[in-house]
C-alpha atoms as a PDB file:
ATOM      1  CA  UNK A   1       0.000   0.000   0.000  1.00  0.00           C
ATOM      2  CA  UNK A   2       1.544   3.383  -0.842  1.00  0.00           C
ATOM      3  CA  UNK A   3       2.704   5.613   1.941  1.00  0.00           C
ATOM      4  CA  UNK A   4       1.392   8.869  -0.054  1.00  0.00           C
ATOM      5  CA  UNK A   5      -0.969  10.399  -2.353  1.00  0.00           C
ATOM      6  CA  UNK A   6      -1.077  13.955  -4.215  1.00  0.00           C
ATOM      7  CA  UNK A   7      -3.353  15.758  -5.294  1.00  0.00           C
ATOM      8  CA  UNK A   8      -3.265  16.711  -9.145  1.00  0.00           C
ATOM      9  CA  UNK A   9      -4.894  20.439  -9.687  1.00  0.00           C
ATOM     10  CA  UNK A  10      -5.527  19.144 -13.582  1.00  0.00           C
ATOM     11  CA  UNK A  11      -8.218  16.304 -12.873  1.00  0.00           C
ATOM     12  CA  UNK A  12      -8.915  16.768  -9.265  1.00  0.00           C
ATOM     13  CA  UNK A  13      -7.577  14.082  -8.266  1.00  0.00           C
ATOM     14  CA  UNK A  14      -5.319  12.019  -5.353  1.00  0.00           C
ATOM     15  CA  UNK A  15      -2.867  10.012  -7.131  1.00  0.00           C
ATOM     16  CA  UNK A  16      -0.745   6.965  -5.110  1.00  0.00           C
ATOM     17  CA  UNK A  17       3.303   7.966  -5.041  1.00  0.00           C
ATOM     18  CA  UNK A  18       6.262   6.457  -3.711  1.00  0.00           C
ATOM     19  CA  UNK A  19       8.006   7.996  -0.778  1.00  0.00           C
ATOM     20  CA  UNK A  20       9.995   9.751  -3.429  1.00  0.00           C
ATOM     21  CA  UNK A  21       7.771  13.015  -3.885  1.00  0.00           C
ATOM     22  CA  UNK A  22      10.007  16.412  -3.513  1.00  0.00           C
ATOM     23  CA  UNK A  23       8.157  19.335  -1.502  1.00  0.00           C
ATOM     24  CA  UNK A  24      10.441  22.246  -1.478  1.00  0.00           C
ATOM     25  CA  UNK A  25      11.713  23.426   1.391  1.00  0.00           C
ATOM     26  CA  UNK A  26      14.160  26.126   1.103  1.00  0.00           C
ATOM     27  CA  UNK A  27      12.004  29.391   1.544  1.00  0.00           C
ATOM     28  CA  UNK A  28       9.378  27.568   3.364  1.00  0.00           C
ATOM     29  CA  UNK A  29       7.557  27.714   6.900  1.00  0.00           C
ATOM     30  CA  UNK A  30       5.357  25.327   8.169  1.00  0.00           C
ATOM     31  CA  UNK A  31       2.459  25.487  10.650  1.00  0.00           C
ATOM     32  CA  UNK A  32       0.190  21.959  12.047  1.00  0.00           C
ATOM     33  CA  UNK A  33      -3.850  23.394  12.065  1.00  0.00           C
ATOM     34  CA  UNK A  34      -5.474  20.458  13.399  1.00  0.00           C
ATOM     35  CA  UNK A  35      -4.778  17.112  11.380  1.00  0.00           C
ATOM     36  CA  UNK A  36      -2.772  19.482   8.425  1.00  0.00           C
ATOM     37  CA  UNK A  37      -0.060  20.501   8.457  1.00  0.00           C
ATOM     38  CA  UNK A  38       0.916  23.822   5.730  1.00  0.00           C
ATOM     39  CA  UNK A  39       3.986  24.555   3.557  1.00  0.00           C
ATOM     40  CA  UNK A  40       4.133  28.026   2.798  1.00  0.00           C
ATOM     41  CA  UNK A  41       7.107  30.329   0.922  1.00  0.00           C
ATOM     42  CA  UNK A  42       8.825  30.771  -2.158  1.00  0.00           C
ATOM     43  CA  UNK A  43      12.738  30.692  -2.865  1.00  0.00           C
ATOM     44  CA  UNK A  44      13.972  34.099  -3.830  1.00  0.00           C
ATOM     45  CA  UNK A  45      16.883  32.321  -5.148  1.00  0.00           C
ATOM     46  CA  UNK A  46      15.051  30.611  -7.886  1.00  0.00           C
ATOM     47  CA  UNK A  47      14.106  31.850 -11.364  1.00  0.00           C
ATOM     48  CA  UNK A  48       9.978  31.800 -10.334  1.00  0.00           C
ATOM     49  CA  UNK A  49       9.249  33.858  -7.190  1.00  0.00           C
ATOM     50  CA  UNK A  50       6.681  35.943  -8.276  1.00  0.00           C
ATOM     51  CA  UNK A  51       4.190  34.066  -5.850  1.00  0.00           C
ATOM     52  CA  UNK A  52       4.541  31.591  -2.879  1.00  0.00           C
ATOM     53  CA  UNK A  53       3.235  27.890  -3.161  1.00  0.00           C
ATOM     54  CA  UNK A  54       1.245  26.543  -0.519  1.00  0.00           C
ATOM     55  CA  UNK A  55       0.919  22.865   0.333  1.00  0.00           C
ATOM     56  CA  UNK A  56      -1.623  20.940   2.852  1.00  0.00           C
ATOM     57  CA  UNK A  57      -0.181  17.599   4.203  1.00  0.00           C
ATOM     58  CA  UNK A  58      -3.350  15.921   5.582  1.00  0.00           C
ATOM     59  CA  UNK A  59      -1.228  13.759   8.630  1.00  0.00           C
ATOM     60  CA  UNK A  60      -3.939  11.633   9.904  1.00  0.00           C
ATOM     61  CA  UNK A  61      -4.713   9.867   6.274  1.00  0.00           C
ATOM     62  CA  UNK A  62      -3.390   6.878   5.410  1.00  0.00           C
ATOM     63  CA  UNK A  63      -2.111   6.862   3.000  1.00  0.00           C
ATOM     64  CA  UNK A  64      -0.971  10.569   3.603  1.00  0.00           C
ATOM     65  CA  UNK A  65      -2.456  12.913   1.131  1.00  0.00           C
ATOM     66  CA  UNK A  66      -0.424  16.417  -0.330  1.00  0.00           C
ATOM     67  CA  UNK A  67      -2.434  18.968  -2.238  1.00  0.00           C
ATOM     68  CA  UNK A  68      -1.032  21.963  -3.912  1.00  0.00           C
ATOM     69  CA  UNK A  69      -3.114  25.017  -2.824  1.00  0.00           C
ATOM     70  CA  UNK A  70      -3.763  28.146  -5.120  1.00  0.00           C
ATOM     71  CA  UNK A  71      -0.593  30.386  -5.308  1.00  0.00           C
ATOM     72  CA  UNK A  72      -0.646  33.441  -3.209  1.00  0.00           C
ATOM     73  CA  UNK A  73      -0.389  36.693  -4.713  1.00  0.00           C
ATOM     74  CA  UNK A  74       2.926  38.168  -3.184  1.00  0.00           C
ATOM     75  CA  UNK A  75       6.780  36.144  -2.614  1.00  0.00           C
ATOM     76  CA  UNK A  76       7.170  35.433   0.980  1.00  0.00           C
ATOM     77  CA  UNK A  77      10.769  33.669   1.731  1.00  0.00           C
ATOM     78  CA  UNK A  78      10.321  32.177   5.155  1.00  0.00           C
ATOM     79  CA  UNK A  79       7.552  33.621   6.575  1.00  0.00           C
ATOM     80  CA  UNK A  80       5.805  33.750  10.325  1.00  0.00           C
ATOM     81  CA  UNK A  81       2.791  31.566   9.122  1.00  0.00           C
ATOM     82  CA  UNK A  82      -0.272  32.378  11.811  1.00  0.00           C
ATOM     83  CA  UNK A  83      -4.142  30.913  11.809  1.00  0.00           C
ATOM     84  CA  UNK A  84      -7.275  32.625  12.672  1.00  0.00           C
ATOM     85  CA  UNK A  85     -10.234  30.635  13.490  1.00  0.00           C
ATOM     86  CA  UNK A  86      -9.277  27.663  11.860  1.00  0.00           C
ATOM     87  CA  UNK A  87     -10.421  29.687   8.635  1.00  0.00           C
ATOM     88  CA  UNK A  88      -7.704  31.586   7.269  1.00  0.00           C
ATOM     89  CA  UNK A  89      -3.835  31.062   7.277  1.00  0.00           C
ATOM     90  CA  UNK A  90      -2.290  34.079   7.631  1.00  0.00           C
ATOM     91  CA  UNK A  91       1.287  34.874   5.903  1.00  0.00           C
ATOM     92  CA  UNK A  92       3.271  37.523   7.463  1.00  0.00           C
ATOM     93  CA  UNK A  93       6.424  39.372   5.529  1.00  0.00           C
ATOM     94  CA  UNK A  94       9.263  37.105   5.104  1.00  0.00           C
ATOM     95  CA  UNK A  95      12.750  37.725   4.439  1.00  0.00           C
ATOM     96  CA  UNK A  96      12.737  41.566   2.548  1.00  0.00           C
ATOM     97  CA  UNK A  97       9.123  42.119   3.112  1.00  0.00           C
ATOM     98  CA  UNK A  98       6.780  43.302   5.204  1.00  0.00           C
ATOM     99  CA  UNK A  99       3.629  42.723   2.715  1.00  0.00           C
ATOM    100  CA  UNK A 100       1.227  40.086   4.443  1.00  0.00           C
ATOM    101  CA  UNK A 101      -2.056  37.961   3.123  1.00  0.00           C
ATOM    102  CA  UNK A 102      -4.874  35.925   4.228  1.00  0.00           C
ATOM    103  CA  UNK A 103      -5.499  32.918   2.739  1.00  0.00           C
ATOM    104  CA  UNK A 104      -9.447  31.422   3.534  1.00  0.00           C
ATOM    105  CA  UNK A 105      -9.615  27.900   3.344  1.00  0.00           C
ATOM    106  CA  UNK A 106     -13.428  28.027   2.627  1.00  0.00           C
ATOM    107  CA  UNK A 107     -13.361  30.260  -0.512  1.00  0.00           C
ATOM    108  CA  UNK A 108      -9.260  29.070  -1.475  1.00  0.00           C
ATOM    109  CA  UNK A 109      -8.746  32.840  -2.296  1.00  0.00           C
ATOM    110  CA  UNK A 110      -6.073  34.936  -1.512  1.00  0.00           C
ATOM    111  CA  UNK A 111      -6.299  37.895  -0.033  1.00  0.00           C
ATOM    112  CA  UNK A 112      -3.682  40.818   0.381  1.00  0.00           C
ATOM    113  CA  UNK A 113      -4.194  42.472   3.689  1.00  0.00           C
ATOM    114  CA  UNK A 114      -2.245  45.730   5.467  1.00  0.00           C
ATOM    115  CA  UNK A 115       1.854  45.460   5.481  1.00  0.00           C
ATOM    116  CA  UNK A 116       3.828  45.548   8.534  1.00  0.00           C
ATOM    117  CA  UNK A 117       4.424  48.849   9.984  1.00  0.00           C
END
């Protein structure tokens, strides 16, 4: 029985992997809501950081599922990752930035929100 499945945005669909699946990490935070546990970040070393990529690792599955969640709209390299009533996950700055969004699980939208002072 496979260890883990991801979840491809094209068909909707969990698919069975090996072990062998690569979730970046460099640029990333993480934060456990519950049963799921978030990737969040970007590397600003890399050709594509227009955007962070956000993952949801859903730990109590078996076998453990990994979906790809929509793209935020602004780069955050290692951010302070935050949740508010278990209905948003909130990004704050990152390395070079003080921009922060709100991400709401319910609507998966995006949504830029005041900087840091």
């Amino acid at each position: 029985e496979p260890f883990l499945e991801t979840f491809n945005v094209t068909n909707e669909l969990f698919e069975q992997n090996s072990l062998s699946i690569k979730i970046p990490y460099k640029g990333y935070s993480q934060i456990q809501i519950g049963s799921f546990l978030y990737l969040c970040g970007c590397d600003m070393n890399s050709n594509n950081y227009e955007s962070s990529k956000t993952y949801c690792i859903n730990t109590s599955s078996v076998p453990i599922k990994v979906k790809m969640e929509i793209n935020s709209n602004l780069p955050h390299h290692y951010p302070t990752l935050g949740q508010i009533n278990g209905e948003n996950l909130l990004v704050i700055g990152g390395k070079n930035t003080i921009q922060c969004e709100l991400y709401s699980f319910s609507l998966k939208k995006w949504r830029t929100i005041r900087s840091l002072p």
